[in-house]
C-alpha atoms as a PDB file:
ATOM      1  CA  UNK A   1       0.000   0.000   0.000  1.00  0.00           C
ATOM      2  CA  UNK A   2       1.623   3.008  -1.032  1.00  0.00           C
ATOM      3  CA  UNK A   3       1.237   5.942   1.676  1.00  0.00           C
ATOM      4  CA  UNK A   4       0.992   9.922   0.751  1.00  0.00           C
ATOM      5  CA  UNK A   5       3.902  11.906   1.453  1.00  0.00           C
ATOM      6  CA  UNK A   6       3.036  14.746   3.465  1.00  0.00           C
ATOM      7  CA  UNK A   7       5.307  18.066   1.951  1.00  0.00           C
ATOM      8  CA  UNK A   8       6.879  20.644   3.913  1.00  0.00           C
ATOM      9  CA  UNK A   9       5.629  24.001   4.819  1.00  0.00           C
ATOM     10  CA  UNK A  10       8.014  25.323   2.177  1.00  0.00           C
ATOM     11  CA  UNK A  11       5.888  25.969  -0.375  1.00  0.00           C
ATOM     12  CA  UNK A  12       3.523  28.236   2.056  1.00  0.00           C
ATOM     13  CA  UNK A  13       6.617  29.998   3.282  1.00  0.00           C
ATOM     14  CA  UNK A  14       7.569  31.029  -0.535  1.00  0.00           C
ATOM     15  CA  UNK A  15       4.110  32.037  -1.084  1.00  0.00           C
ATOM     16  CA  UNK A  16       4.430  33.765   2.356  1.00  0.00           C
ATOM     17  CA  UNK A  17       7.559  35.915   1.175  1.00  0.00           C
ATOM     18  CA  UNK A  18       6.119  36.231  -2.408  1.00  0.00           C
ATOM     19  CA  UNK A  19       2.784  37.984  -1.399  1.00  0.00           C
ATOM     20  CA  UNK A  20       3.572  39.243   2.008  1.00  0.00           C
ATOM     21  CA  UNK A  21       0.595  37.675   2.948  1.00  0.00           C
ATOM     22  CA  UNK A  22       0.889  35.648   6.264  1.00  0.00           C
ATOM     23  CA  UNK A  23       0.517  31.702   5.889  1.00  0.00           C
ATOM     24  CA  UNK A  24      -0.286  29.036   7.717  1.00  0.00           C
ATOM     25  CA  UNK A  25       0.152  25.402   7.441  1.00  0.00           C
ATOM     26  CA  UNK A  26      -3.102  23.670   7.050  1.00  0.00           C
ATOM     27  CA  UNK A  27      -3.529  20.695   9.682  1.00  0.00           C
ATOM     28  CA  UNK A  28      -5.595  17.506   8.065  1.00  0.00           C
ATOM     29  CA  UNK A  29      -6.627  13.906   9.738  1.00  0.00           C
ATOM     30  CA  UNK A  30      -6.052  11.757   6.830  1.00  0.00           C
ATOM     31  CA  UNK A  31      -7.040   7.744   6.517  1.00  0.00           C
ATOM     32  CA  UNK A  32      -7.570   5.231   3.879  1.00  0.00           C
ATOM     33  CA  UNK A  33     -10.492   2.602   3.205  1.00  0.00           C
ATOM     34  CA  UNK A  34     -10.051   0.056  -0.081  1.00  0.00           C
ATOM     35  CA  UNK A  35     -12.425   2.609  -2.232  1.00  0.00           C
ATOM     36  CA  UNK A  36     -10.405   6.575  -1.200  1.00  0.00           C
ATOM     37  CA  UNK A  37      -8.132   8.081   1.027  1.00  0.00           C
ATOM     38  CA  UNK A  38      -9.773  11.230   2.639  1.00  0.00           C
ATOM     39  CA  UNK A  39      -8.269  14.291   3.758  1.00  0.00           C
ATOM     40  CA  UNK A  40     -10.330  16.441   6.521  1.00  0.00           C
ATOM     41  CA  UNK A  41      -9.050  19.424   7.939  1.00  0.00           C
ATOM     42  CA  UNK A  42     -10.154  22.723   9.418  1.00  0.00           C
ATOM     43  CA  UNK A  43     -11.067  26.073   7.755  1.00  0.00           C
ATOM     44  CA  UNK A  44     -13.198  27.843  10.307  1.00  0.00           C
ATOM     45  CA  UNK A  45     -15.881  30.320   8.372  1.00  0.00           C
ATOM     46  CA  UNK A  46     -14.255  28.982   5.158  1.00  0.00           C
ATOM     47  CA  UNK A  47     -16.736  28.488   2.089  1.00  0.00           C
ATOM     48  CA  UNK A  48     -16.235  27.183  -1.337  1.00  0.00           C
ATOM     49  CA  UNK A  49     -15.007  31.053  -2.786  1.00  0.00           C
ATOM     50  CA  UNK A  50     -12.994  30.785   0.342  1.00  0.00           C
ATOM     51  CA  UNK A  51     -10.855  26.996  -1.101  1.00  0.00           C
ATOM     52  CA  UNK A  52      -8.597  26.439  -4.035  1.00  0.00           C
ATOM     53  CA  UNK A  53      -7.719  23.024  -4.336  1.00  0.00           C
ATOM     54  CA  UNK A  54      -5.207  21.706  -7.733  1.00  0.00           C
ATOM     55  CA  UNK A  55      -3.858  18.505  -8.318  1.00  0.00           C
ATOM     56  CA  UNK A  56      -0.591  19.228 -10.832  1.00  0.00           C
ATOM     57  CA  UNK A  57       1.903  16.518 -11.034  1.00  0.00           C
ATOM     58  CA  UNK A  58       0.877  14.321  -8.277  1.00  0.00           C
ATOM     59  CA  UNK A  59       0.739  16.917  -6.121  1.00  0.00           C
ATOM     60  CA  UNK A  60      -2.782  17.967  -4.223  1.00  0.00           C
ATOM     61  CA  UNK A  61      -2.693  21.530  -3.095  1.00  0.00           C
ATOM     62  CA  UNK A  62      -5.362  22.961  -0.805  1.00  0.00           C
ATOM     63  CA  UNK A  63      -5.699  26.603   0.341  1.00  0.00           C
ATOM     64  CA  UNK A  64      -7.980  29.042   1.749  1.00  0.00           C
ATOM     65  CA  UNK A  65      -7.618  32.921   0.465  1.00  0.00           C
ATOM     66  CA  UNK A  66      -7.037  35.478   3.098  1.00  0.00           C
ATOM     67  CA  UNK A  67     -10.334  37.235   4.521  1.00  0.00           C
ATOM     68  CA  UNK A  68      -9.180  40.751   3.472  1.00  0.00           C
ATOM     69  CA  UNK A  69     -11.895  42.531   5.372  1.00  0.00           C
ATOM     70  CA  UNK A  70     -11.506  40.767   8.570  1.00  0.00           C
ATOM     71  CA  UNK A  71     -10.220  43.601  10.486  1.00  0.00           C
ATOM     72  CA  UNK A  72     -13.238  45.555   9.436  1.00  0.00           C
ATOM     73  CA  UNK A  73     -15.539  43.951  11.716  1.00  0.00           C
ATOM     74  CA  UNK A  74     -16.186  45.067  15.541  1.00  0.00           C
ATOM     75  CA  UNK A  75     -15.697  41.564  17.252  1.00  0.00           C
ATOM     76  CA  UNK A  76     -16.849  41.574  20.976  1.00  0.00           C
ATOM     77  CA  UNK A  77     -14.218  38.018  20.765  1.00  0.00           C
ATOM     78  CA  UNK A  78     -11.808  36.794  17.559  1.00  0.00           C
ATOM     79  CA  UNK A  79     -10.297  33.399  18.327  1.00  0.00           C
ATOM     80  CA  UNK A  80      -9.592  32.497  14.560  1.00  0.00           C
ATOM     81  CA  UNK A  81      -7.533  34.190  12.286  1.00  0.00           C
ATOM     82  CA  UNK A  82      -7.639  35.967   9.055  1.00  0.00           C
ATOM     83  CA  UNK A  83      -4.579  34.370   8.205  1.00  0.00           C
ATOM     84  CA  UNK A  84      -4.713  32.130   4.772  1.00  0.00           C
ATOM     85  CA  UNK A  85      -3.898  28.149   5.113  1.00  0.00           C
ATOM     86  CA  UNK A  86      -1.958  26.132   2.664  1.00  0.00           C
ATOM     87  CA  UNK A  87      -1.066  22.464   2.544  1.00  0.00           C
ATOM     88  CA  UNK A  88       0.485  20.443  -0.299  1.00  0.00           C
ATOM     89  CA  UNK A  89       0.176  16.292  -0.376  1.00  0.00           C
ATOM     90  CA  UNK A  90       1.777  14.311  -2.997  1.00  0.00           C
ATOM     91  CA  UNK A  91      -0.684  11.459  -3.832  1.00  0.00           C
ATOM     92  CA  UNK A  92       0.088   8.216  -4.737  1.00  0.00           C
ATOM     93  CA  UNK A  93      -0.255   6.595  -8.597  1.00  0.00           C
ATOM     94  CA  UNK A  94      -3.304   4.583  -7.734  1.00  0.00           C
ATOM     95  CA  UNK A  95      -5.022   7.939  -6.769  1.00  0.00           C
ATOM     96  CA  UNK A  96      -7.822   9.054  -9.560  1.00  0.00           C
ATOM     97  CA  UNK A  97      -6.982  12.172  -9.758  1.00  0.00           C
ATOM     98  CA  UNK A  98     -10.091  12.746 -12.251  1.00  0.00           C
ATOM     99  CA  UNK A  99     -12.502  11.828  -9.778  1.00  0.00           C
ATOM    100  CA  UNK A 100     -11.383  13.625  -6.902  1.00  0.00           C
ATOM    101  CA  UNK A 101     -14.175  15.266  -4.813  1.00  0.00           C
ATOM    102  CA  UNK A 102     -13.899  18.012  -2.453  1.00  0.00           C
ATOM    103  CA  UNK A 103     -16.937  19.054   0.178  1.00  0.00           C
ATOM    104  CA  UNK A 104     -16.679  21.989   2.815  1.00  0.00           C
ATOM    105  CA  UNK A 105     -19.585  21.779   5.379  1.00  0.00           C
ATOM    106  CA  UNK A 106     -19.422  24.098   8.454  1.00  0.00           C
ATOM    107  CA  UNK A 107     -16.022  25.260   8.027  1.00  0.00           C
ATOM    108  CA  UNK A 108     -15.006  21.326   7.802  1.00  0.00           C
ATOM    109  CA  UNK A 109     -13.100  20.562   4.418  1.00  0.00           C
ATOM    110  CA  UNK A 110     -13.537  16.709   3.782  1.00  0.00           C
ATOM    111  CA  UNK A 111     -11.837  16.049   0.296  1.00  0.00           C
ATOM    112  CA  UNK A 112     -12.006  12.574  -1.109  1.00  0.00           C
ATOM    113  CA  UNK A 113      -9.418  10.545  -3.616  1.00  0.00           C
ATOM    114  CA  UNK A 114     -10.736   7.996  -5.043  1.00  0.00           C
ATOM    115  CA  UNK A 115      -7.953   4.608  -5.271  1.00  0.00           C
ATOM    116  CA  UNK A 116      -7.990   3.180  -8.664  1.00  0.00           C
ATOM    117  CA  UNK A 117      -8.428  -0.604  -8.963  1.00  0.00           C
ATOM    118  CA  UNK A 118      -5.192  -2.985 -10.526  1.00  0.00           C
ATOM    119  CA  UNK A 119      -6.338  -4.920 -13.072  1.00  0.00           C
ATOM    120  CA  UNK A 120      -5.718  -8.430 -12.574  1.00  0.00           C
ATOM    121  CA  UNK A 121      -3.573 -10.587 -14.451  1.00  0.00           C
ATOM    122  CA  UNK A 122      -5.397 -12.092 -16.864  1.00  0.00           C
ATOM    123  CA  UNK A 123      -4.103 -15.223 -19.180  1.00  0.00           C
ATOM    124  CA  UNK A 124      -3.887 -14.477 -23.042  1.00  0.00           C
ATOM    125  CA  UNK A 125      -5.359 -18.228 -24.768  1.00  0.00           C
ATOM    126  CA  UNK A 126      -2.415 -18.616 -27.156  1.00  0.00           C
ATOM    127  CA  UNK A 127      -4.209 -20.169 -30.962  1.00  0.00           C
ATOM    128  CA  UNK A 128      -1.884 -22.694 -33.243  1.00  0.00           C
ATOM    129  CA  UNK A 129      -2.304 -22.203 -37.039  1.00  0.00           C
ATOM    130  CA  UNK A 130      -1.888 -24.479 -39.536  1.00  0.00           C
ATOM    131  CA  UNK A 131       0.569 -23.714 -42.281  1.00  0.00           C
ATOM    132  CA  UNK A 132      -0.366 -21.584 -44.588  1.00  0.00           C
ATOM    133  CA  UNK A 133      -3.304 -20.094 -42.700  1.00  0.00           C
ATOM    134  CA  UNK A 134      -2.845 -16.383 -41.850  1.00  0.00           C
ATOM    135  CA  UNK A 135      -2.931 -15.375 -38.242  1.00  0.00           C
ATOM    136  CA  UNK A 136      -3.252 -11.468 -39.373  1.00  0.00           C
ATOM    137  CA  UNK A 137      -6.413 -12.054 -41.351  1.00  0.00           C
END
């Protein structure tokens, strides 16, 4: 069974200096059945023109844009942040990455990769010909 490879914070820290923007390193529970892994991970207040998530070369990135107008608002109490997530997961070769379904539900981001089934083996019945006949037509 081949496992994800969870990537550094790197990229978020480039995209960090890049934009000025701070960034934080999405955190994720992530477990596999036969039929998908799935990824779930936090994004308080976060809706779907909140998300971006790309698969490019085997590797899934999720983020959440930065609420600019945050600071705006006259909060009585602020425990969560107006700071923009990021997390990158390189997913394995059996991973469809065609089918892959993401839901966000209460500010809980579930996203779902389907596995792809191996084909089994299967034996090729071999024919004799007798000479002269034409195995091409």
């Amino acid at each position: 069974m081949a496992a994800m490879v969870f990537r550094s914070d790197r990229h978020a820290r480039e995209r960090q200096r890049a934009t000025g923007d701070r960034v934080k390193i999405a955190r994720f529970d992530c477990w596999r059945s036969d039929e998908c892994i799935t990824l779930r991970g936090d994004f308080p207040g976060a809706t779907v023109d909140h998300l971006e998530i790309e698969v490019h070369q085997g590797v899934l990135t999720i983020s959440s844009a930065l609420e600019k107008n945050i600071a705006a608002r006259d909060y009585t109490l602020r425990e969560f942040s107006g700071v923009s997530q990021e997390r990158q997961f390189r997913i394995p070769d059996e991973v469809d990455s065609d089918g892959i379904v993401a839901t966000v539900a209460e500010g809980v981001l579930t996203v779902r990769l389907p596995i792809v089934k191996s084909e089994e083996p299967r034996r090729i019945k071999v024919t004799q010909f007798a000479n002269g006949d034409n195995a091409e037509g």
